[in-house]
C-alpha atoms as a PDB file:
ATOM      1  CA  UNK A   1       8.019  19.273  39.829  1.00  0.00           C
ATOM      2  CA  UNK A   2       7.174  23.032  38.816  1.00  0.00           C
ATOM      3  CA  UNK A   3       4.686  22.546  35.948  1.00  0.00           C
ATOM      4  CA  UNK A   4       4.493  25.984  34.086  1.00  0.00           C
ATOM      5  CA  UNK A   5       0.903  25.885  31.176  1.00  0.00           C
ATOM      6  CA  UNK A   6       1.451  27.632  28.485  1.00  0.00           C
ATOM      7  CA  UNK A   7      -1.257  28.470  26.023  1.00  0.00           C
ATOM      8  CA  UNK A   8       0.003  29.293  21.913  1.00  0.00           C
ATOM      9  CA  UNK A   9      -3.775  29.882  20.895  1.00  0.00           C
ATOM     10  CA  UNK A  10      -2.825  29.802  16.936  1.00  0.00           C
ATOM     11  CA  UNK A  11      -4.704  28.356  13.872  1.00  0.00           C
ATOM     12  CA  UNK A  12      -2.430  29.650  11.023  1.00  0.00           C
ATOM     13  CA  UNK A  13      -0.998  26.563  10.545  1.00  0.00           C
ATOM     14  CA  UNK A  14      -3.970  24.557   9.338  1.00  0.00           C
ATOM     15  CA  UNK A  15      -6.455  24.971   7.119  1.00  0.00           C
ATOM     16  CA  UNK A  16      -9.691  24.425   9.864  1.00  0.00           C
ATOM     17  CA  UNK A  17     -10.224  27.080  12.488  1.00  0.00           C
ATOM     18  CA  UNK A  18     -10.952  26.772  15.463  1.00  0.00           C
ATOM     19  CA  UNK A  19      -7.819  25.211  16.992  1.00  0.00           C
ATOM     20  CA  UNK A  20      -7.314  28.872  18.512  1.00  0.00           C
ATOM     21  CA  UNK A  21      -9.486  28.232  20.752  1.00  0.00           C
ATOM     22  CA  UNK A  22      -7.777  24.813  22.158  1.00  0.00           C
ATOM     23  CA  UNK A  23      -6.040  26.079  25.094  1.00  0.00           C
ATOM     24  CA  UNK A  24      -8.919  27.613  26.698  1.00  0.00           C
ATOM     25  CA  UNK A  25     -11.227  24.378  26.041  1.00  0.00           C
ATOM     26  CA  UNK A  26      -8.129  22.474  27.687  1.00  0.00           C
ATOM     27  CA  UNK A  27      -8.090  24.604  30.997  1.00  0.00           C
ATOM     28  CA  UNK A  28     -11.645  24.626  30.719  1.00  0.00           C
ATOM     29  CA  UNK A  29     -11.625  20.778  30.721  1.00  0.00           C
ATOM     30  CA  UNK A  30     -10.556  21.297  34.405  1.00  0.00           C
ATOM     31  CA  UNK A  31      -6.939  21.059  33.198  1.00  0.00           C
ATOM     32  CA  UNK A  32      -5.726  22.865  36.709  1.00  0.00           C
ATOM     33  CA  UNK A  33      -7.979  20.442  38.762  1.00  0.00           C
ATOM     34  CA  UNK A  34      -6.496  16.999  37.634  1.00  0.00           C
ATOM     35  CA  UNK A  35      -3.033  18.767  38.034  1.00  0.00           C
ATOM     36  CA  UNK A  36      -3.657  19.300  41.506  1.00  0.00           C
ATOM     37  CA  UNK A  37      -4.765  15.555  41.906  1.00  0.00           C
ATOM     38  CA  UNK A  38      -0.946  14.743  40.588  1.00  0.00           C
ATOM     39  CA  UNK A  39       0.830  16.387  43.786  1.00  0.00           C
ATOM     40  CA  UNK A  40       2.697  18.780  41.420  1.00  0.00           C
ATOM     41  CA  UNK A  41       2.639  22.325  41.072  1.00  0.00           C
ATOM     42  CA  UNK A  42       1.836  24.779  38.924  1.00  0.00           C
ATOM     43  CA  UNK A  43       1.035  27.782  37.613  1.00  0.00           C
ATOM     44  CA  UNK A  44      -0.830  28.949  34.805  1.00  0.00           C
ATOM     45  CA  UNK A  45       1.123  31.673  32.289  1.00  0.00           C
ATOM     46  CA  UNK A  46      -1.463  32.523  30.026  1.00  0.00           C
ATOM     47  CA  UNK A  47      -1.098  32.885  26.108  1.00  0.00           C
ATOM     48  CA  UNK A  48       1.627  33.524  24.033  1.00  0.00           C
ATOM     49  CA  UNK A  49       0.858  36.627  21.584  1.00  0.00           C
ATOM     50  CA  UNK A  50      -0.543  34.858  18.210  1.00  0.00           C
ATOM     51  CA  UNK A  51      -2.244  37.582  16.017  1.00  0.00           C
ATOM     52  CA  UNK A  52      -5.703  36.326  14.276  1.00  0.00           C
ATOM     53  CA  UNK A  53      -5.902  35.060  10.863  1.00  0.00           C
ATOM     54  CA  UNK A  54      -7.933  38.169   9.582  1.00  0.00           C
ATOM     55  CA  UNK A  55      -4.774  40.538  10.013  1.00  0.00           C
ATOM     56  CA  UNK A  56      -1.915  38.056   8.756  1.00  0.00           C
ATOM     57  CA  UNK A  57      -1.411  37.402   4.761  1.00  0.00           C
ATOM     58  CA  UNK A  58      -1.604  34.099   3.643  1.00  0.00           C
ATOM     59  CA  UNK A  59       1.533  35.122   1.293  1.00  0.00           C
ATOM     60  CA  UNK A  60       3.312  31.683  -0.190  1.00  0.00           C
ATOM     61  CA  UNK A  61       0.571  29.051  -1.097  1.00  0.00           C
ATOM     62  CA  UNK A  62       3.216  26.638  -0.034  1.00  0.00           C
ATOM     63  CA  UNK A  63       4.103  28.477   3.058  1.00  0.00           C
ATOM     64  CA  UNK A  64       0.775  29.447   4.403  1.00  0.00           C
ATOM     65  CA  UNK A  65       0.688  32.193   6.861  1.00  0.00           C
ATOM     66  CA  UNK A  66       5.007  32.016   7.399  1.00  0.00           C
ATOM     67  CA  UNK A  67       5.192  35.838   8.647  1.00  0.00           C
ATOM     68  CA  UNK A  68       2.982  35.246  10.851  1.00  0.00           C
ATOM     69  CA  UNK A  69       3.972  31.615  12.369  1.00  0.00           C
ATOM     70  CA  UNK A  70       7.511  32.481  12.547  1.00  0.00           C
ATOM     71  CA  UNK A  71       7.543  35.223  15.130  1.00  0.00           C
ATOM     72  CA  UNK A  72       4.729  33.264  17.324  1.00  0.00           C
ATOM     73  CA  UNK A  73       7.491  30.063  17.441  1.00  0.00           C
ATOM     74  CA  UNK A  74      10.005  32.782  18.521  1.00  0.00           C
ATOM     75  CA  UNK A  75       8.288  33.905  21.418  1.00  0.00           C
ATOM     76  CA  UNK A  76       7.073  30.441  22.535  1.00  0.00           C
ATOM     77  CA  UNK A  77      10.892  29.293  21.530  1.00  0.00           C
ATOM     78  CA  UNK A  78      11.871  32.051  24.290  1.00  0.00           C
ATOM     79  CA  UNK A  79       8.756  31.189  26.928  1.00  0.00           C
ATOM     80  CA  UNK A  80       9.679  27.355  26.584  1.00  0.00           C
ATOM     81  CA  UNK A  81      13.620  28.342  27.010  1.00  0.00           C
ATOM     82  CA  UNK A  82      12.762  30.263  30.131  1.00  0.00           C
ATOM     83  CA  UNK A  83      10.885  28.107  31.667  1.00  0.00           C
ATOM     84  CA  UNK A  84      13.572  24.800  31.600  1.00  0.00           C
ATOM     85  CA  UNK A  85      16.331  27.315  32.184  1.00  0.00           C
ATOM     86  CA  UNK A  86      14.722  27.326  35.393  1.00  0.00           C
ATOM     87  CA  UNK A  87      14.150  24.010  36.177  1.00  0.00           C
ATOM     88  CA  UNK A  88      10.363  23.990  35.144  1.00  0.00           C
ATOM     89  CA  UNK A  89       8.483  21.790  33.182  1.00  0.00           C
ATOM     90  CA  UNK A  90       6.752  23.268  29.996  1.00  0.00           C
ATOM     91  CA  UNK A  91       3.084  22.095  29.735  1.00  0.00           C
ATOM     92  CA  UNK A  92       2.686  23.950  26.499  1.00  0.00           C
ATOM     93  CA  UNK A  93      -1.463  23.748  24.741  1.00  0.00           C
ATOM     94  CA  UNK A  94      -2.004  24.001  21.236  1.00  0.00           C
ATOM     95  CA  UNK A  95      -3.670  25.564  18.949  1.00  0.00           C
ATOM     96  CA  UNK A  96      -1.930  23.398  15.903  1.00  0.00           C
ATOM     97  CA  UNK A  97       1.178  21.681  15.667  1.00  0.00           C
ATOM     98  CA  UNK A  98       3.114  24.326  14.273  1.00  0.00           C
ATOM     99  CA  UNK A  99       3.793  25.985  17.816  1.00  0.00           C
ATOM    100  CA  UNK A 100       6.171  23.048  18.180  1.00  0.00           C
ATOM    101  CA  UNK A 101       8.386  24.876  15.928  1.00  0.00           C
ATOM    102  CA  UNK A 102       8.789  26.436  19.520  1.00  0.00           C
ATOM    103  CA  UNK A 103       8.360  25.124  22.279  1.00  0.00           C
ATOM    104  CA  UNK A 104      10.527  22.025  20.836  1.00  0.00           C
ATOM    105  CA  UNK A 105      13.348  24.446  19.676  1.00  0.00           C
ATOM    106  CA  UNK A 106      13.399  26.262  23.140  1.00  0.00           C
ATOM    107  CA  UNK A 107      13.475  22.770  25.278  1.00  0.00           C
ATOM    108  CA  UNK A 108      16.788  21.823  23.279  1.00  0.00           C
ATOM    109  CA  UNK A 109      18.158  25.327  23.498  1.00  0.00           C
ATOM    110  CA  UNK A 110      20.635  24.369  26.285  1.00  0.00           C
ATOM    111  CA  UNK A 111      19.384  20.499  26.355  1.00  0.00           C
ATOM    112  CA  UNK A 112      20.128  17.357  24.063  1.00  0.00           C
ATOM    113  CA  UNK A 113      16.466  16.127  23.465  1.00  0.00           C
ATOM    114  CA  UNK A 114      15.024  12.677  22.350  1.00  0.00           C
ATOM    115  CA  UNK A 115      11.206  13.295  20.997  1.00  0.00           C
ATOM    116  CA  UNK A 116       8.388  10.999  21.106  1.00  0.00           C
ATOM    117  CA  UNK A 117       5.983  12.341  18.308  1.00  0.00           C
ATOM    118  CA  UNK A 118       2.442  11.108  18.967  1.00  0.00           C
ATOM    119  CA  UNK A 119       0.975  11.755  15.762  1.00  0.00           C
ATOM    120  CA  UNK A 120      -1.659  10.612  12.886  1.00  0.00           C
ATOM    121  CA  UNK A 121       0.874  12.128  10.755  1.00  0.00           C
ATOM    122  CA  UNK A 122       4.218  12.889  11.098  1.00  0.00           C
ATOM    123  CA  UNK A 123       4.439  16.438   9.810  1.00  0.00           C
ATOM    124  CA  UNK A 124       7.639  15.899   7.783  1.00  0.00           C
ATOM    125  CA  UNK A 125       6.799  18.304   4.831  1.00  0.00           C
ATOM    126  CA  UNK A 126       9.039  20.967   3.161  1.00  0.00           C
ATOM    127  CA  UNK A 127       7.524  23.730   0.801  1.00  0.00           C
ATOM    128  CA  UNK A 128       8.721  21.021  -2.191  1.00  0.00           C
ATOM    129  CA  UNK A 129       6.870  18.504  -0.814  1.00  0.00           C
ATOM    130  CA  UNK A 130       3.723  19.985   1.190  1.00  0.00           C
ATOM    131  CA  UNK A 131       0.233  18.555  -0.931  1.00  0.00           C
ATOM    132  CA  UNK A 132      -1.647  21.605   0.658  1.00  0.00           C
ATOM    133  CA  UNK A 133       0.765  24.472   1.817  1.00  0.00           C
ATOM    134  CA  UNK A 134      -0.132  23.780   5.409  1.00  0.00           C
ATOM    135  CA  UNK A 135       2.962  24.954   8.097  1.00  0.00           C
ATOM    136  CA  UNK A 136       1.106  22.314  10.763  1.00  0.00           C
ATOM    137  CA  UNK A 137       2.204  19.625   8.546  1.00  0.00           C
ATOM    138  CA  UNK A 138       5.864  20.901   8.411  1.00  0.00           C
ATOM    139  CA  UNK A 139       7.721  21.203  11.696  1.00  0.00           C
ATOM    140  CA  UNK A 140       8.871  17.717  12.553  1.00  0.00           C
ATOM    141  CA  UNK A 141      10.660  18.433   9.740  1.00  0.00           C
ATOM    142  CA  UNK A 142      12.313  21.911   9.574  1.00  0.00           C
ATOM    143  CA  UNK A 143      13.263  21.244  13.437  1.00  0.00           C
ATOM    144  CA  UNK A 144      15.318  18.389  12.053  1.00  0.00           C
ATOM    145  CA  UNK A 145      16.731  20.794   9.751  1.00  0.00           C
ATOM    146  CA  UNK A 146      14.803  20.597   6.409  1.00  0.00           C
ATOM    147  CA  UNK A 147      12.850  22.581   4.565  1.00  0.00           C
ATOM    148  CA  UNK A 148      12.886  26.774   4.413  1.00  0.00           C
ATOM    149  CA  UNK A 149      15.385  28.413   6.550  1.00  0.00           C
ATOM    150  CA  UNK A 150      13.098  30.631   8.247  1.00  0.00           C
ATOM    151  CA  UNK A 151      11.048  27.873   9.858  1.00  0.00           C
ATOM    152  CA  UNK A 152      14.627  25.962  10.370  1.00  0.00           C
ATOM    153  CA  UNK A 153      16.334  28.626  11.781  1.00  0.00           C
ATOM    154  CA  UNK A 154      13.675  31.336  13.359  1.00  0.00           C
ATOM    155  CA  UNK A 155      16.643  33.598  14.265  1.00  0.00           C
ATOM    156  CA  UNK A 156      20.514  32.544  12.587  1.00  0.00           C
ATOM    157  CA  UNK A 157      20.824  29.130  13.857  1.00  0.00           C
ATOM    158  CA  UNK A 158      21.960  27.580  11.127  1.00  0.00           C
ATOM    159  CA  UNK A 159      22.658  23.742  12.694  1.00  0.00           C
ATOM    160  CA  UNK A 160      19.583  20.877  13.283  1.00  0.00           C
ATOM    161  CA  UNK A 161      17.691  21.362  16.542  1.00  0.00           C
ATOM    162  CA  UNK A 162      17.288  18.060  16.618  1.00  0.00           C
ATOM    163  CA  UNK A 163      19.243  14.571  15.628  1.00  0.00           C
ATOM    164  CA  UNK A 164      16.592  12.637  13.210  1.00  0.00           C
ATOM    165  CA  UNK A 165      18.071   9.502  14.872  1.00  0.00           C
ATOM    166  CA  UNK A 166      17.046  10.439  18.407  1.00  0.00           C
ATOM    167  CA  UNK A 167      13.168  11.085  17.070  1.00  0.00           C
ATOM    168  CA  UNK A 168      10.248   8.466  17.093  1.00  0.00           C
ATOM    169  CA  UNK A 169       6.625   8.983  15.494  1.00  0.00           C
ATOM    170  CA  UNK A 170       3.938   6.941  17.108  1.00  0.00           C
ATOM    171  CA  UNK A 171       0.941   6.267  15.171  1.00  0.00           C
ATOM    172  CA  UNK A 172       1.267   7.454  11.918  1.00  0.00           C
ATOM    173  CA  UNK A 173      -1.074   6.030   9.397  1.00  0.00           C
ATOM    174  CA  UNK A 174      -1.490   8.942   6.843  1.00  0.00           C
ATOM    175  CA  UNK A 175       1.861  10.482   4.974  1.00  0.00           C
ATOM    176  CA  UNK A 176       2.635  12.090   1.656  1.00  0.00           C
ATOM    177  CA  UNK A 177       4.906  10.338  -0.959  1.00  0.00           C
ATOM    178  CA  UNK A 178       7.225  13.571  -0.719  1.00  0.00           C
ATOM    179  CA  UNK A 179       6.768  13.453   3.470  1.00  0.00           C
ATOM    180  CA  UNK A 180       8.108   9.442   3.383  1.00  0.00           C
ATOM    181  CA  UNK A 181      11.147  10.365   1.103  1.00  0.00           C
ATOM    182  CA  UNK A 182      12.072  13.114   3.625  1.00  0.00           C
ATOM    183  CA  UNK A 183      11.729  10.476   6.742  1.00  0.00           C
ATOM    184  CA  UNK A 184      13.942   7.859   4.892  1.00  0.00           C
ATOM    185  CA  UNK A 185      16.784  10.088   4.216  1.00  0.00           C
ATOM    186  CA  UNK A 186      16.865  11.539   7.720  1.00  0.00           C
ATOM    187  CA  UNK A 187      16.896   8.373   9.561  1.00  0.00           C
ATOM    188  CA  UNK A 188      13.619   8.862  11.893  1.00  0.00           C
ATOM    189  CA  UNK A 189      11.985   6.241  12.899  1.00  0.00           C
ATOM    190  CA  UNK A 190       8.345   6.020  12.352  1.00  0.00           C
ATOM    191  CA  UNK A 191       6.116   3.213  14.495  1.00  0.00           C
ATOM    192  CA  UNK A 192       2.771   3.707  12.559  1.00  0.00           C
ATOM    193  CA  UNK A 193      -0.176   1.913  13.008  1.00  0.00           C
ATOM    194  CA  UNK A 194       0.810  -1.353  11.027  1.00  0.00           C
ATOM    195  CA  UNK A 195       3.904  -1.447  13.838  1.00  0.00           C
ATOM    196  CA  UNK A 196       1.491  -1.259  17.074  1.00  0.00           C
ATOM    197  CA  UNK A 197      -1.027  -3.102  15.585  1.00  0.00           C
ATOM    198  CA  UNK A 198       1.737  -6.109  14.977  1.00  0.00           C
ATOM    199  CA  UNK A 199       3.809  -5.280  18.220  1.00  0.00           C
ATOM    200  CA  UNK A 200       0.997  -4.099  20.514  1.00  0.00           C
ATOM    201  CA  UNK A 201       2.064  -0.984  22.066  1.00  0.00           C
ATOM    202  CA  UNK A 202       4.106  -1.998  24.535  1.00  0.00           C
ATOM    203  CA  UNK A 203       6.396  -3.374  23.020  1.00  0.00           C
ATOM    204  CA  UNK A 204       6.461  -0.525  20.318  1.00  0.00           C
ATOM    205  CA  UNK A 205       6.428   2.134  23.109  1.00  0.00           C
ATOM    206  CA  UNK A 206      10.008  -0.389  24.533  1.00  0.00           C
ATOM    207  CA  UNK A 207      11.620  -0.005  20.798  1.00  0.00           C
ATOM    208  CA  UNK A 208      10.913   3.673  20.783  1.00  0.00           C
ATOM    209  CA  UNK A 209      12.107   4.679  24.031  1.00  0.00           C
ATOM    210  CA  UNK A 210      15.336   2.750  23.796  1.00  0.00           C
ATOM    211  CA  UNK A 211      15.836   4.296  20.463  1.00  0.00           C
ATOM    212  CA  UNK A 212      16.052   7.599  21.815  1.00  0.00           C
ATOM    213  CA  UNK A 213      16.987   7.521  25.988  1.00  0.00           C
ATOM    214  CA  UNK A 214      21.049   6.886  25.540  1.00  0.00           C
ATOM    215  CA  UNK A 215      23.027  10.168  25.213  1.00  0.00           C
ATOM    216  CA  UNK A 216      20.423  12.637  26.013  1.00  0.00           C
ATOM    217  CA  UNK A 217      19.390  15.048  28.357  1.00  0.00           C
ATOM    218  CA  UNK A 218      16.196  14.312  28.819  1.00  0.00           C
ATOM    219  CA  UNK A 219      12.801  13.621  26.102  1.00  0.00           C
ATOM    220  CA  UNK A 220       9.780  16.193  25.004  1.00  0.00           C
ATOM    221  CA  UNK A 221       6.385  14.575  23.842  1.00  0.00           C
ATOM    222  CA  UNK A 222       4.657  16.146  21.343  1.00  0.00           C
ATOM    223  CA  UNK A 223       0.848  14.956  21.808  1.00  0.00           C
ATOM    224  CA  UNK A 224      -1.311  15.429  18.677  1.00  0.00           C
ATOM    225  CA  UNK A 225      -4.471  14.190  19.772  1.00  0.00           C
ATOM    226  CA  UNK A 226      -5.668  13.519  15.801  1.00  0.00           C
ATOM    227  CA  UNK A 227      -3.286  10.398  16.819  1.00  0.00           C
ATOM    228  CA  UNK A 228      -6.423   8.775  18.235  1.00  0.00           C
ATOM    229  CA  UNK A 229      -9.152   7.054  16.234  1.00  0.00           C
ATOM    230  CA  UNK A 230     -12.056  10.171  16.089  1.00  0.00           C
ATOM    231  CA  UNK A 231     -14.398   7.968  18.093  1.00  0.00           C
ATOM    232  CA  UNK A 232     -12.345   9.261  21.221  1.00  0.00           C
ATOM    233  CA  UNK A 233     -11.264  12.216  19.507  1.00  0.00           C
ATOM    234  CA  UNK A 234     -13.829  13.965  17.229  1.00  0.00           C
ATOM    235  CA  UNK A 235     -12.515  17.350  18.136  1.00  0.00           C
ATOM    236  CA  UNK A 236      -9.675  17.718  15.371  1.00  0.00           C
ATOM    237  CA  UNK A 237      -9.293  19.063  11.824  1.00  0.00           C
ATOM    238  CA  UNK A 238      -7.332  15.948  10.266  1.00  0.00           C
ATOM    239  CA  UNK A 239      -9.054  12.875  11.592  1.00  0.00           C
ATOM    240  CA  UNK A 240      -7.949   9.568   9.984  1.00  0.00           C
ATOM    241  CA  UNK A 241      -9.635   6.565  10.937  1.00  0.00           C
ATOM    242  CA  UNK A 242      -7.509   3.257  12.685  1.00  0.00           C
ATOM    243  CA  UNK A 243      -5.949   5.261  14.919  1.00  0.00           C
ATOM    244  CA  UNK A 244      -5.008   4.463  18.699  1.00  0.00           C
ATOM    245  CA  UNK A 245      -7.362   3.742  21.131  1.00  0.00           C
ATOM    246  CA  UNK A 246      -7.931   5.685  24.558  1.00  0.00           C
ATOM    247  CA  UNK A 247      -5.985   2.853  26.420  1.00  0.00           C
ATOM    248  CA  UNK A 248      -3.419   2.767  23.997  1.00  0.00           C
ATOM    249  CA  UNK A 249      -2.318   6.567  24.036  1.00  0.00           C
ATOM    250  CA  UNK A 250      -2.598   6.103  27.846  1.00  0.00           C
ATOM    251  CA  UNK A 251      -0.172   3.551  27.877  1.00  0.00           C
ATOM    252  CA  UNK A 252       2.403   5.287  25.643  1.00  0.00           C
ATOM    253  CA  UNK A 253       2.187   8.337  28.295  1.00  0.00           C
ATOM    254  CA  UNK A 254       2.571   5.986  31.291  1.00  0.00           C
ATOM    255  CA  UNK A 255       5.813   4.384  29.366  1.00  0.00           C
ATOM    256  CA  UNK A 256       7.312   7.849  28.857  1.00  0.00           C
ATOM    257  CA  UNK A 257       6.385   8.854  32.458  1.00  0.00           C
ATOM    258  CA  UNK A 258       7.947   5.899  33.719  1.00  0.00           C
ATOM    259  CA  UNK A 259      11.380   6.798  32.011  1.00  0.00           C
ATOM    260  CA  UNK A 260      11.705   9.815  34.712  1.00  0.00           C
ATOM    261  CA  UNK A 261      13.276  11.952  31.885  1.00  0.00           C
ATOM    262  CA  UNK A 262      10.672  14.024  30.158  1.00  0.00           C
ATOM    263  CA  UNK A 263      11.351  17.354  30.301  1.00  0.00           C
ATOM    264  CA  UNK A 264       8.085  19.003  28.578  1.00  0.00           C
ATOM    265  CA  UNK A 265       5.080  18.610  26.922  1.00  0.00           C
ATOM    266  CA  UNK A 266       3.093  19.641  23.983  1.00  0.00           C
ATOM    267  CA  UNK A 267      -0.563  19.089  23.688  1.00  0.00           C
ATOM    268  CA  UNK A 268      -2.103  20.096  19.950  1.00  0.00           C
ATOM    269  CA  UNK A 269      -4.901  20.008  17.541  1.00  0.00           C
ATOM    270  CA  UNK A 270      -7.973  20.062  20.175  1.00  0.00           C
ATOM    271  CA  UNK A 271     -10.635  21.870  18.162  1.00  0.00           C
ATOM    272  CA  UNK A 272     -13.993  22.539  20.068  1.00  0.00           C
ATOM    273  CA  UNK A 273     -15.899  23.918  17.141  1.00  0.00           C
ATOM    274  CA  UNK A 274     -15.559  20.473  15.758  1.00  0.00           C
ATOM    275  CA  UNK A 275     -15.892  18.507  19.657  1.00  0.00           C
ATOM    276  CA  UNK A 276     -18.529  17.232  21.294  1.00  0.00           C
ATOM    277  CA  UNK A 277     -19.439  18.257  24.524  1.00  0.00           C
ATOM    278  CA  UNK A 278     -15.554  19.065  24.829  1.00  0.00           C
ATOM    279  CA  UNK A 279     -14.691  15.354  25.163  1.00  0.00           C
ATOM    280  CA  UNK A 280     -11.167  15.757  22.796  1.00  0.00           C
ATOM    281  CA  UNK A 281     -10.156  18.488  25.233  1.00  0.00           C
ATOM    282  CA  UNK A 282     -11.023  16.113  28.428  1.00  0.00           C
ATOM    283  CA  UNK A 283      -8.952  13.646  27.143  1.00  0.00           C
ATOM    284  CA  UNK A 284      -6.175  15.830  26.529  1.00  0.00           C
ATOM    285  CA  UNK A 285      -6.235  16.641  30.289  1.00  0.00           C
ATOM    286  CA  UNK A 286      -6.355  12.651  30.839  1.00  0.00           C
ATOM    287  CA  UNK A 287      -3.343  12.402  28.574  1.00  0.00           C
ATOM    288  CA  UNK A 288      -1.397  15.124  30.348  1.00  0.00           C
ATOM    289  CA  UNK A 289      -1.501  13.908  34.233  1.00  0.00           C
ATOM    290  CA  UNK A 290      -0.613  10.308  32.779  1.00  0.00           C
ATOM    291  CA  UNK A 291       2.484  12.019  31.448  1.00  0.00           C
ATOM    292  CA  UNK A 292       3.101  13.309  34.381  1.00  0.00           C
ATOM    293  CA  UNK A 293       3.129  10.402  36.093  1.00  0.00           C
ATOM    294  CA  UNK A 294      -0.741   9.300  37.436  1.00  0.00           C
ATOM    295  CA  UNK A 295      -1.238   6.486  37.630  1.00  0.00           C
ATOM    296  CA  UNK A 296      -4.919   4.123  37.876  1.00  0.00           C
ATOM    297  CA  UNK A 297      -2.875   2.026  40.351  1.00  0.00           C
ATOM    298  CA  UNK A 298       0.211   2.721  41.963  1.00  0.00           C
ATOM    299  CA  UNK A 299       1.728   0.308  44.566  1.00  0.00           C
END
């Protein structure tokens, strides 16, 4: 496998800086050293072009920042595109969820995708819906065609990028009355907290993959790492307590590894103005090479 990292250092979509700064305190992690250890290659692309808060309006209170996040999910749309068009796999490091706006609509561009959504929340808002305006909280949702048609369309596609049925979030445990009526209609399938705490996650990692493997071309994880509990992830702007534990979001990487069909990668919401010592970054790193197929013990 040709792993290709690509950095979308953006924190328009949330309302805590710092989440800019998440790519570089993932490849500072020693993000290119563990990649090694997984017998892949790779190569390192740099950033995407995000401009800073200080010369972008924050325009619509319910559409924070939208002239700004729109043309940044273009270009990583068209990095992400590129990079599967050749056969590569898209390692792509957030800044905040938003960028999957993106990188998700550029893996599906000439691919049928399932999606694995490893989230605290499941970022199903609309601008009718959204308690704080936030686009981070929003692109689950426009990707599976709701909400305003900029962030649904980014250029004139007017169709879904992506069939609600063939999309799982994993470890949700905090969502907005509006964000839950949204989820119901579309048919996605949400395995929150009460699910894996009643399943184990095994067996919830087993319903969601065979939910979404038949009749597609291959699956994209999207990796918030606010899914954990903060005491292994205190580097994020939304923490929620009762979240997964380390072992647990290991596991769910291992189970999607295992399927030999993932395609690409997102990696989100590591702040390092809010980590300590970098650990939330380190473990993003962790969580990446068991994606990608590490393994503690391989026989």
């Amino acid at each position: 496998m040709q792993i290709e990292i690509i950095g979308v250092p953006i924190d328009l979509g949330a309302d805590r800086r710092g989440v800019d700064m998440g790519p570089s305190a993932i490849r500072y992690a020693h993000l290119h050293r563990e990649l090694e250890k997984t017998g892949h290659a790779f190569e390192d692309k740099g950033n995407v072009e995000v401009p800073i808060a200080e010369v972008c309006k924050i325009g619509d209170q319910n559409l924070k920042y939208i002239d700004c996040i729109v043309p940044m999910a273009r270009r990583t749309a068209g990095a992400v595109a590129t990079c599967i068009q050749q056969g590569d796999f898209p390692l792509v490091l957030g800044g905040d969820h938003s960028i999957a706006l993106g990188s998700i609509r550029g893996a599906a561009r000439h691919k049928k995708l399932g999606v694995i959504w490893v989230d605290a929340h499941a970022d199903f808002n609309t601008a009718q819906t959204t308690p704080s305006g936030n686009i981070h909280g929003m692109p689950l949702a426009a990707l599976c065609g709701l909400g305003d048609a900029r962030l649904v369309q980014l250029w004139d596609e007017a169709i879904p990028v992506l069939d609600p049925r063939k999309v799982v979030v994993v470890g949700a445990r905090d969502l907005d009355d509006g964000e839950k009526r949204n989820l119901q209609q579309t048919g996605v399938m949400v395995m929150g907290m009460e699910q894996i705490d009643r399943m184990g996650m095994f067996q919830t990692m087993e319903k969601a993959l065979a939910r979404i493997l038949p009749d597609v071309d291959g699956i994209y994880l999207s990796f918030d790492v606010d899914a954990l509990d903060p005491q292994h992830a205190p580097g994020v702007g939304t923490p929620v307590t009762g979240g997964l534990t380390y072992r647990e979001a290991h596991l769910a990487c291992e189970m999607v590894a295992e399927t030999g069909k993932l395609i690409g990668m997102d990696l989100v919401e590591v702040n390092p103005i809010l980590d300590v010592h970098n650990h939330t970054a380190a473990l993003a790193v962790e969580l990446a090479v068991s994606a990608l197929g590490r393994r503690i013990w391989a026989e």
